[in-house]
C-alpha atoms as a PDB file:
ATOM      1  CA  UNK A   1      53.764  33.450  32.185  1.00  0.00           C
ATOM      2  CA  UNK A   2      52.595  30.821  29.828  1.00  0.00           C
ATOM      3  CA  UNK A   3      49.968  32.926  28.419  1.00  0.00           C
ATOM      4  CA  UNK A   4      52.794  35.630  27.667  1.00  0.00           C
ATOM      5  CA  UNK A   5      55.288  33.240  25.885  1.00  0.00           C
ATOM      6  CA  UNK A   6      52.228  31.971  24.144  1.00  0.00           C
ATOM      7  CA  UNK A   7      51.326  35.690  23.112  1.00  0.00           C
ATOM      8  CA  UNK A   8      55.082  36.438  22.243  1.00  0.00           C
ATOM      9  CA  UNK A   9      55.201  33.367  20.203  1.00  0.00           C
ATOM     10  CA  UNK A  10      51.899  34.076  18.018  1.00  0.00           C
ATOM     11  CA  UNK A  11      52.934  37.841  17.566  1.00  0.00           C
ATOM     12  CA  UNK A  12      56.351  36.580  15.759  1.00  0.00           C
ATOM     13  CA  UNK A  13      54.916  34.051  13.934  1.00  0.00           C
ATOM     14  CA  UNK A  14      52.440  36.531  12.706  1.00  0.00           C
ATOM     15  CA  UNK A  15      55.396  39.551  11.625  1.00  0.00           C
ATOM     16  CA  UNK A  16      57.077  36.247   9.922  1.00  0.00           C
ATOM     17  CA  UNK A  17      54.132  35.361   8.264  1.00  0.00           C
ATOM     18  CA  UNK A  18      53.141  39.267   7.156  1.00  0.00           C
ATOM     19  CA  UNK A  19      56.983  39.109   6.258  1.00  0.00           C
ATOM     20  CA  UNK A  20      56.679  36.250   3.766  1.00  0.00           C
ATOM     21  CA  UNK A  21      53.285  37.735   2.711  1.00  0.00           C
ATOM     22  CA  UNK A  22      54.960  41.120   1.877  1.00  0.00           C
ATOM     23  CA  UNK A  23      57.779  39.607   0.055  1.00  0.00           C
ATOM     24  CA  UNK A  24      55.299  37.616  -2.093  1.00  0.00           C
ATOM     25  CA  UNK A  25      52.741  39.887  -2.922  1.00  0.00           C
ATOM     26  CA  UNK A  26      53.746  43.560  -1.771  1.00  0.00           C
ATOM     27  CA  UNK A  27      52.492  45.399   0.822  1.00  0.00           C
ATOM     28  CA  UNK A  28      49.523  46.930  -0.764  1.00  0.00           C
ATOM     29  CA  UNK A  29      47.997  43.547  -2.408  1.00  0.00           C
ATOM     30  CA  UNK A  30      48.835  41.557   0.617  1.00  0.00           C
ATOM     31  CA  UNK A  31      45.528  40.789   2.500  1.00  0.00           C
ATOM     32  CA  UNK A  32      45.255  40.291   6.399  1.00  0.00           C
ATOM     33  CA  UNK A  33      43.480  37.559   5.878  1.00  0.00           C
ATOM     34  CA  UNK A  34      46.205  35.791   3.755  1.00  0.00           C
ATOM     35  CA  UNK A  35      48.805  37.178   6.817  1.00  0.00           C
ATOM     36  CA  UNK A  36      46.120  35.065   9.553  1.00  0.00           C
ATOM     37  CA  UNK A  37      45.964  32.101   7.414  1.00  0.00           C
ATOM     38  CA  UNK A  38      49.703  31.314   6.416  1.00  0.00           C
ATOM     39  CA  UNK A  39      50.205  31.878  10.590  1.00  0.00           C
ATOM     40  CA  UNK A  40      47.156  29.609  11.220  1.00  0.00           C
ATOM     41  CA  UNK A  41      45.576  31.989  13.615  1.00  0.00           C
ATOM     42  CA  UNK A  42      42.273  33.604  13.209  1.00  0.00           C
ATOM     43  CA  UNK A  43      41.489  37.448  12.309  1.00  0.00           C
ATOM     44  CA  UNK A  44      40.462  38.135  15.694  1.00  0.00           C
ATOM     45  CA  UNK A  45      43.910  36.788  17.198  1.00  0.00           C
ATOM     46  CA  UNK A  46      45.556  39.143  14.251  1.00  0.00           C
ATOM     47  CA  UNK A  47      44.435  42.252  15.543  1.00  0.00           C
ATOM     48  CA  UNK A  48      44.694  41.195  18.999  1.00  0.00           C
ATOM     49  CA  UNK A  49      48.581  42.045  18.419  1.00  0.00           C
ATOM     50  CA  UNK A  50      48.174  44.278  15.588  1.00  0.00           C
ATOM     51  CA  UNK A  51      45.256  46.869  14.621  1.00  0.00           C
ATOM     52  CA  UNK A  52      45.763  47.572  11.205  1.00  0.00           C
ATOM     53  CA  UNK A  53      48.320  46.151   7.841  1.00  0.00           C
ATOM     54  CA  UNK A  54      50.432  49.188   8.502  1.00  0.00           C
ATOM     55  CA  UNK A  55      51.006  48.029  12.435  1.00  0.00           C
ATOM     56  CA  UNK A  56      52.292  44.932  10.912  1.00  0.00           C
ATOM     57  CA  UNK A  57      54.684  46.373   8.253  1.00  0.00           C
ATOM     58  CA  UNK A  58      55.872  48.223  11.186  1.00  0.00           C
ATOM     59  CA  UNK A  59      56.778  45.674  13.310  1.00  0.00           C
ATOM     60  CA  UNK A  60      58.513  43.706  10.450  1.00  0.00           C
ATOM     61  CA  UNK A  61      60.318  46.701   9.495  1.00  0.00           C
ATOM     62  CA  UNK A  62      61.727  46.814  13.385  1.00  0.00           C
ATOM     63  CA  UNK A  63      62.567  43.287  13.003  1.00  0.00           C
ATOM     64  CA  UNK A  64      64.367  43.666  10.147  1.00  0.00           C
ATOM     65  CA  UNK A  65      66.512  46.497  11.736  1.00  0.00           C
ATOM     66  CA  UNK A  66      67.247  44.598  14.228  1.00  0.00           C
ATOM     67  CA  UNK A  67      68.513  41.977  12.024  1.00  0.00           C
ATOM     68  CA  UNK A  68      70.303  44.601   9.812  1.00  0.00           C
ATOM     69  CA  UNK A  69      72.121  46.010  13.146  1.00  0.00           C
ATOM     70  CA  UNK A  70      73.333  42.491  14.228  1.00  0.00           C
ATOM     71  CA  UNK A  71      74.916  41.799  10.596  1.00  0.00           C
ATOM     72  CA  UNK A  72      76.696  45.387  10.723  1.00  0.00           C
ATOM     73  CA  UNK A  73      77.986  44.716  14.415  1.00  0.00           C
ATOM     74  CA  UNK A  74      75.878  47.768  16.006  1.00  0.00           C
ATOM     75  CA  UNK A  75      73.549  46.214  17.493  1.00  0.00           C
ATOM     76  CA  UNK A  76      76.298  44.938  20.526  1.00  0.00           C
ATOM     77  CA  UNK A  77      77.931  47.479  19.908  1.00  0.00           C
ATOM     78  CA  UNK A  78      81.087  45.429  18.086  1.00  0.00           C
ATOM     79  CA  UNK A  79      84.638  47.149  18.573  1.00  0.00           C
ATOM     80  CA  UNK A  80      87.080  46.286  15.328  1.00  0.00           C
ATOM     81  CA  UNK A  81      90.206  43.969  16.515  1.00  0.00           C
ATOM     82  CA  UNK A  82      93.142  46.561  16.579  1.00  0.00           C
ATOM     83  CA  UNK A  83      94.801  46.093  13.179  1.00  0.00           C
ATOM     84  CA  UNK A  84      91.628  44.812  11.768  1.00  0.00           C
ATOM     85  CA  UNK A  85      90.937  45.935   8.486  1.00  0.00           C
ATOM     86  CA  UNK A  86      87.710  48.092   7.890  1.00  0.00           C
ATOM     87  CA  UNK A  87      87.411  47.594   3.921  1.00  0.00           C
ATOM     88  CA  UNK A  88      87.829  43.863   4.705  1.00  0.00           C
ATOM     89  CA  UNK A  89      84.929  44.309   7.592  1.00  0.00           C
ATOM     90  CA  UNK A  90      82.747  46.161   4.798  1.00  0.00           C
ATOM     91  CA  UNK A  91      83.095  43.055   2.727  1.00  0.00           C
ATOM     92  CA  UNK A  92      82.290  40.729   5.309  1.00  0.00           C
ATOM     93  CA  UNK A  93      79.284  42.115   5.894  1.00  0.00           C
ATOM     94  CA  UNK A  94      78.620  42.946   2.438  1.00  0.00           C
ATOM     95  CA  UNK A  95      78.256  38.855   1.850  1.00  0.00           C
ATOM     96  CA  UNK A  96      76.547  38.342   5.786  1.00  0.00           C
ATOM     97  CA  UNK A  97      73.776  40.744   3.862  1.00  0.00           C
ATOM     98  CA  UNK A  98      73.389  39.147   0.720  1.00  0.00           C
ATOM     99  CA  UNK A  99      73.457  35.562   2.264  1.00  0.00           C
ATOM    100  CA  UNK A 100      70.392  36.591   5.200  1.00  0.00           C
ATOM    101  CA  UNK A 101      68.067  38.406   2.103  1.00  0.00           C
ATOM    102  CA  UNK A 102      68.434  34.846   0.650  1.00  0.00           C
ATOM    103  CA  UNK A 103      67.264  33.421   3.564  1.00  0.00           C
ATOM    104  CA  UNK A 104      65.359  35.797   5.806  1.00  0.00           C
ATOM    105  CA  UNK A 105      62.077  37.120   4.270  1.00  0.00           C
ATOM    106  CA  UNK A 106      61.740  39.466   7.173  1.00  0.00           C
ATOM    107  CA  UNK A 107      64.970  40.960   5.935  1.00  0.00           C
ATOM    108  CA  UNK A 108      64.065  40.958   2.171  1.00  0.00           C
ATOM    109  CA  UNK A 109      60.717  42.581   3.195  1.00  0.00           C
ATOM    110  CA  UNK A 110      61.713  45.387   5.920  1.00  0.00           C
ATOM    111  CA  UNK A 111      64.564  46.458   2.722  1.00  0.00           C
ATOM    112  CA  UNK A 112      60.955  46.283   0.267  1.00  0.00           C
ATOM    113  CA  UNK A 113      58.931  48.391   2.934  1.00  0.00           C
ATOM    114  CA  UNK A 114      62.093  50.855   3.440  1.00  0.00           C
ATOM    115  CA  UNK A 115      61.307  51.934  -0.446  1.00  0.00           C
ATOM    116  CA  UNK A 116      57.708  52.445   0.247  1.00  0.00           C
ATOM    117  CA  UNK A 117      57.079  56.252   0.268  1.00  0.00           C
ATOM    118  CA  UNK A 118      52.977  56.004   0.729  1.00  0.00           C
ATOM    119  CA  UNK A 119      53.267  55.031   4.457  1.00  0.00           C
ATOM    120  CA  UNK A 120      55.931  56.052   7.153  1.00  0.00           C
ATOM    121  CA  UNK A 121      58.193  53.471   8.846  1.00  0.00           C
ATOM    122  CA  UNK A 122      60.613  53.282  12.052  1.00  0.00           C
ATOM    123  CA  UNK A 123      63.021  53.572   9.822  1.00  0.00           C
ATOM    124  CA  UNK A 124      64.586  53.855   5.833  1.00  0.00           C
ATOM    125  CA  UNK A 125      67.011  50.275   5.775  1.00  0.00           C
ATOM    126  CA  UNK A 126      68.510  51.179   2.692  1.00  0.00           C
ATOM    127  CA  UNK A 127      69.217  54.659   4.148  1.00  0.00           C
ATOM    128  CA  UNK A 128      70.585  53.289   7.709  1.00  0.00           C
ATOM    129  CA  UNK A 129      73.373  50.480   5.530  1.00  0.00           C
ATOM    130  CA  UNK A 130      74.216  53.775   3.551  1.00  0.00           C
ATOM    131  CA  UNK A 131      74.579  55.611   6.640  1.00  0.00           C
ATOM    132  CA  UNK A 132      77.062  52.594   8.030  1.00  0.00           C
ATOM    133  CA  UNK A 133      78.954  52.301   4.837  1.00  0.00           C
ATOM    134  CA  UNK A 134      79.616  55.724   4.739  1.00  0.00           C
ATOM    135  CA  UNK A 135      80.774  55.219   8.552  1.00  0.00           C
ATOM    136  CA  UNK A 136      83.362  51.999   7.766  1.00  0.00           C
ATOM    137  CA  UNK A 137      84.952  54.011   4.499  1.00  0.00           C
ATOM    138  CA  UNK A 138      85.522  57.124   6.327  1.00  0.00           C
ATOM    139  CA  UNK A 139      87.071  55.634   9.206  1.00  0.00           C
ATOM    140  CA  UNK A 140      88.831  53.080   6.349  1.00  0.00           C
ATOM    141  CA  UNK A 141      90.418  56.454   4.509  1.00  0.00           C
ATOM    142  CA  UNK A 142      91.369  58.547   8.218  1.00  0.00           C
ATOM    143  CA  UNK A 143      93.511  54.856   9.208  1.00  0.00           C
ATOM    144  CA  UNK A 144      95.005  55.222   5.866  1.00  0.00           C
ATOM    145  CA  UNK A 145      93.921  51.825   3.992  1.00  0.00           C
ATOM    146  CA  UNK A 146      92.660  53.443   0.679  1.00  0.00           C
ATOM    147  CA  UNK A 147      94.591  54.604  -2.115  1.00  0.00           C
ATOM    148  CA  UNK A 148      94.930  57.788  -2.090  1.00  0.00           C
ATOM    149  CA  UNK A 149      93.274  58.761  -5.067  1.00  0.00           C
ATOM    150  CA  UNK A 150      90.408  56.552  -3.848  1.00  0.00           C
ATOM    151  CA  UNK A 151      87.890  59.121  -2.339  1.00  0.00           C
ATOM    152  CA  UNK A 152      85.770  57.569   0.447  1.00  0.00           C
ATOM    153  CA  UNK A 153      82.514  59.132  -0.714  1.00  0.00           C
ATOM    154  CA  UNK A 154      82.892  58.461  -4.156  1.00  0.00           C
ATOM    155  CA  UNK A 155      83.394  54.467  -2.874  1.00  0.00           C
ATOM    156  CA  UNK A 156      80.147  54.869  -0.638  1.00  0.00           C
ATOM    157  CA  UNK A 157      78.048  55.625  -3.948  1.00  0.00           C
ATOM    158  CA  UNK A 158      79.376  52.793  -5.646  1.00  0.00           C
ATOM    159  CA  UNK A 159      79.043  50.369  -2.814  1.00  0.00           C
ATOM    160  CA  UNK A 160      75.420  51.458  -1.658  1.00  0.00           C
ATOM    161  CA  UNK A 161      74.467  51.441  -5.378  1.00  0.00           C
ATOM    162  CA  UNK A 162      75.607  48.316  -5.943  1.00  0.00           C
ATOM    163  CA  UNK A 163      74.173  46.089  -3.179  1.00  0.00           C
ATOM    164  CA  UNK A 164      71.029  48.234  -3.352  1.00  0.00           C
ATOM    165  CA  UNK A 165      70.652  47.164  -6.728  1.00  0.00           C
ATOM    166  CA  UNK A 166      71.625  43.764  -6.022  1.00  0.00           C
ATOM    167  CA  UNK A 167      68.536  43.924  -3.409  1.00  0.00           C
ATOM    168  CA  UNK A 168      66.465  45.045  -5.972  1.00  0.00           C
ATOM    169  CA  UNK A 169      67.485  42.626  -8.911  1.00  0.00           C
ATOM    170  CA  UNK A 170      67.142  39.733  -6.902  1.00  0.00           C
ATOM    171  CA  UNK A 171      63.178  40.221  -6.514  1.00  0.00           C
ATOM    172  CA  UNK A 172      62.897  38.521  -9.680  1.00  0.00           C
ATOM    173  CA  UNK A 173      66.602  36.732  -9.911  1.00  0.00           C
ATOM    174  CA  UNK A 174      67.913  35.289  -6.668  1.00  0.00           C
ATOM    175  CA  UNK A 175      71.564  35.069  -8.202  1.00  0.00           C
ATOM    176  CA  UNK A 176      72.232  38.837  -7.936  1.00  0.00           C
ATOM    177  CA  UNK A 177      72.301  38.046  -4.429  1.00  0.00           C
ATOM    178  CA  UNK A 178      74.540  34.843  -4.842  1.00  0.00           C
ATOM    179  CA  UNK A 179      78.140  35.103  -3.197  1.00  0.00           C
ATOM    180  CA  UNK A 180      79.111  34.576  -6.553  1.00  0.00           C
ATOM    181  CA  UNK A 181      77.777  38.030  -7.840  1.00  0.00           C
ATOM    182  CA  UNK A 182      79.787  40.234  -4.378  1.00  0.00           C
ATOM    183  CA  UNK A 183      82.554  37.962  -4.831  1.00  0.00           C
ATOM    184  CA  UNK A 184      82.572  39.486  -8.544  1.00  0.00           C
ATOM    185  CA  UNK A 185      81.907  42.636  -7.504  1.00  0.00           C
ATOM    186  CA  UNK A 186      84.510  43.201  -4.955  1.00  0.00           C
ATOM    187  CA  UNK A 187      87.326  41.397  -7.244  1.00  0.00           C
ATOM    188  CA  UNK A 188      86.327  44.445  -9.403  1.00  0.00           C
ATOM    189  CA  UNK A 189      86.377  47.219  -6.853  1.00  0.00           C
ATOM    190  CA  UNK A 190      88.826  46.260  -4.113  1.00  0.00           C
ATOM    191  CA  UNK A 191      92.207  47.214  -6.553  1.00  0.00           C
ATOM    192  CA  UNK A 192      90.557  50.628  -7.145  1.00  0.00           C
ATOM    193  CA  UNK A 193      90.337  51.028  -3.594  1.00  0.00           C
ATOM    194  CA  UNK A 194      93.422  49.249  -1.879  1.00  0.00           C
ATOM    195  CA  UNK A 195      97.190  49.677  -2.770  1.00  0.00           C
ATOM    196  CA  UNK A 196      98.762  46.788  -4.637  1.00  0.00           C
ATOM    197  CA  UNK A 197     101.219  46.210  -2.226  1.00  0.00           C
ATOM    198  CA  UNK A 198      98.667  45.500  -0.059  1.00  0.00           C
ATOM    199  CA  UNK A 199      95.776  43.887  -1.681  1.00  0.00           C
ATOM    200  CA  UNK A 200      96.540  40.255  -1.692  1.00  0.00           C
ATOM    201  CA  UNK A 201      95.808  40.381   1.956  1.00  0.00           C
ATOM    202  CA  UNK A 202      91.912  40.998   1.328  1.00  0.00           C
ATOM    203  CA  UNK A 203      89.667  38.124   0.583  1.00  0.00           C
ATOM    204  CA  UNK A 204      86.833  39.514  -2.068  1.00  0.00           C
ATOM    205  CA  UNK A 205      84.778  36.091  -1.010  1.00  0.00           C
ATOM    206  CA  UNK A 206      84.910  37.150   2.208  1.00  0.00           C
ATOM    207  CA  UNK A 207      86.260  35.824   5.241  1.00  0.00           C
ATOM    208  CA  UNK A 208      84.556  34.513   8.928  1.00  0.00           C
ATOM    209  CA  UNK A 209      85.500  37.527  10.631  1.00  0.00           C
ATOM    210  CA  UNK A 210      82.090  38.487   9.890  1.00  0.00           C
ATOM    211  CA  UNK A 211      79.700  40.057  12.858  1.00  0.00           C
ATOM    212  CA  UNK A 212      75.952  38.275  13.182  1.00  0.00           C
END
């Protein structure tokens, strides 16, 4: 048993430590040898756990999902409160998102590896937070919270597009992803989406009815 945790422990300190590699240098510069050293474990104990680079970006990319699922809610499976308001939800998480690629270079680095089309992954990020903010708008227009004239697709491009790019930006500017800058951008998009007589009850700074 102690030789497991022990194993379990060195395996996530090395996909932490290919994470922050990855988000430094890329994937294709980053060297296993850099990945060993910044975990302080030898080559040999690398590829004990994982064979090859592209085992590792796997595995980070899987973490990352994981961490993606528990900031949407999916990963438990999250029901919305009845009354709850999905275009408030979608800015909740919209600021849970920005706040963890801050922090969490195994989230900044499975959203990287997700844009790498040389080598296949477990699966696209960007594509699966498209895929959820398609989800939230569409249920958000059937429960009648948009405006009418505000189609749900055309909201999912500029929404996906937007954080996305945020992502993207950030590599060399940290404040794109600054609560600031999706504070900004909702205050901009939410009374194109919401009817007036409604919109003073949505927070664009978000609120702590966040999931995660």
């Amino acid at each position: 048993m102690v030789k497991q945790e022990r194993a379990a422990r060195t395996r996530e300190t090395l996909i932490r430590s290919a994470a922050e590699t990855f988000d430094r240098d890329g994937f294709s510069v980053a060297s296993l040898t850099a990945i060993s050293s910044l975990a302080g474990v030898s080559n040999g104990a690398l590829h004990f756990h994982f064979p090859s680079k592209a085992a590792l970006a796997h595995a980070v990319e899987e973490s990352a999902l994981t961490r993606l699922l528990a900031l949407t809610g999916e990963a438990e499976g999250d029901e919305l409160p009845a009354g709850a308001s999905r275009v408030q939800l979608l800015v909740d998480v919209t600021h849970a998102i920005a706040g963890a690629l801050r922090g969490d270079p195994v989230l900044r680095a499975g959203f990287a590896l997700s844009g790498e089309l040389s080598r296949p992954g477990p699966g696209d990020l960007r594509e699966r937070w498209r895929h959820w903010v398609e989800d939230t708008l569409r249920l958000a227009e059937l429960e009648g919270e948009l405006r009418p004239e505000a189609a749900a697709g055309d909201v999912v491009t500029a929404v996906v597009a937007a954080t996305v790019g945020f992502e993207v930006l950030a590599v060399r500017d940290e404040a794109w992803l600054s609560a600031a800058t999706v504070t900004r951008f909702w205050r901009l998009l939410l009374p194109t989406l919401i009817p007036a007589d409604r919109l003073a009850g949505f927070e664009a700074a978000g609120t702590d009815r966040r999931p995660g």
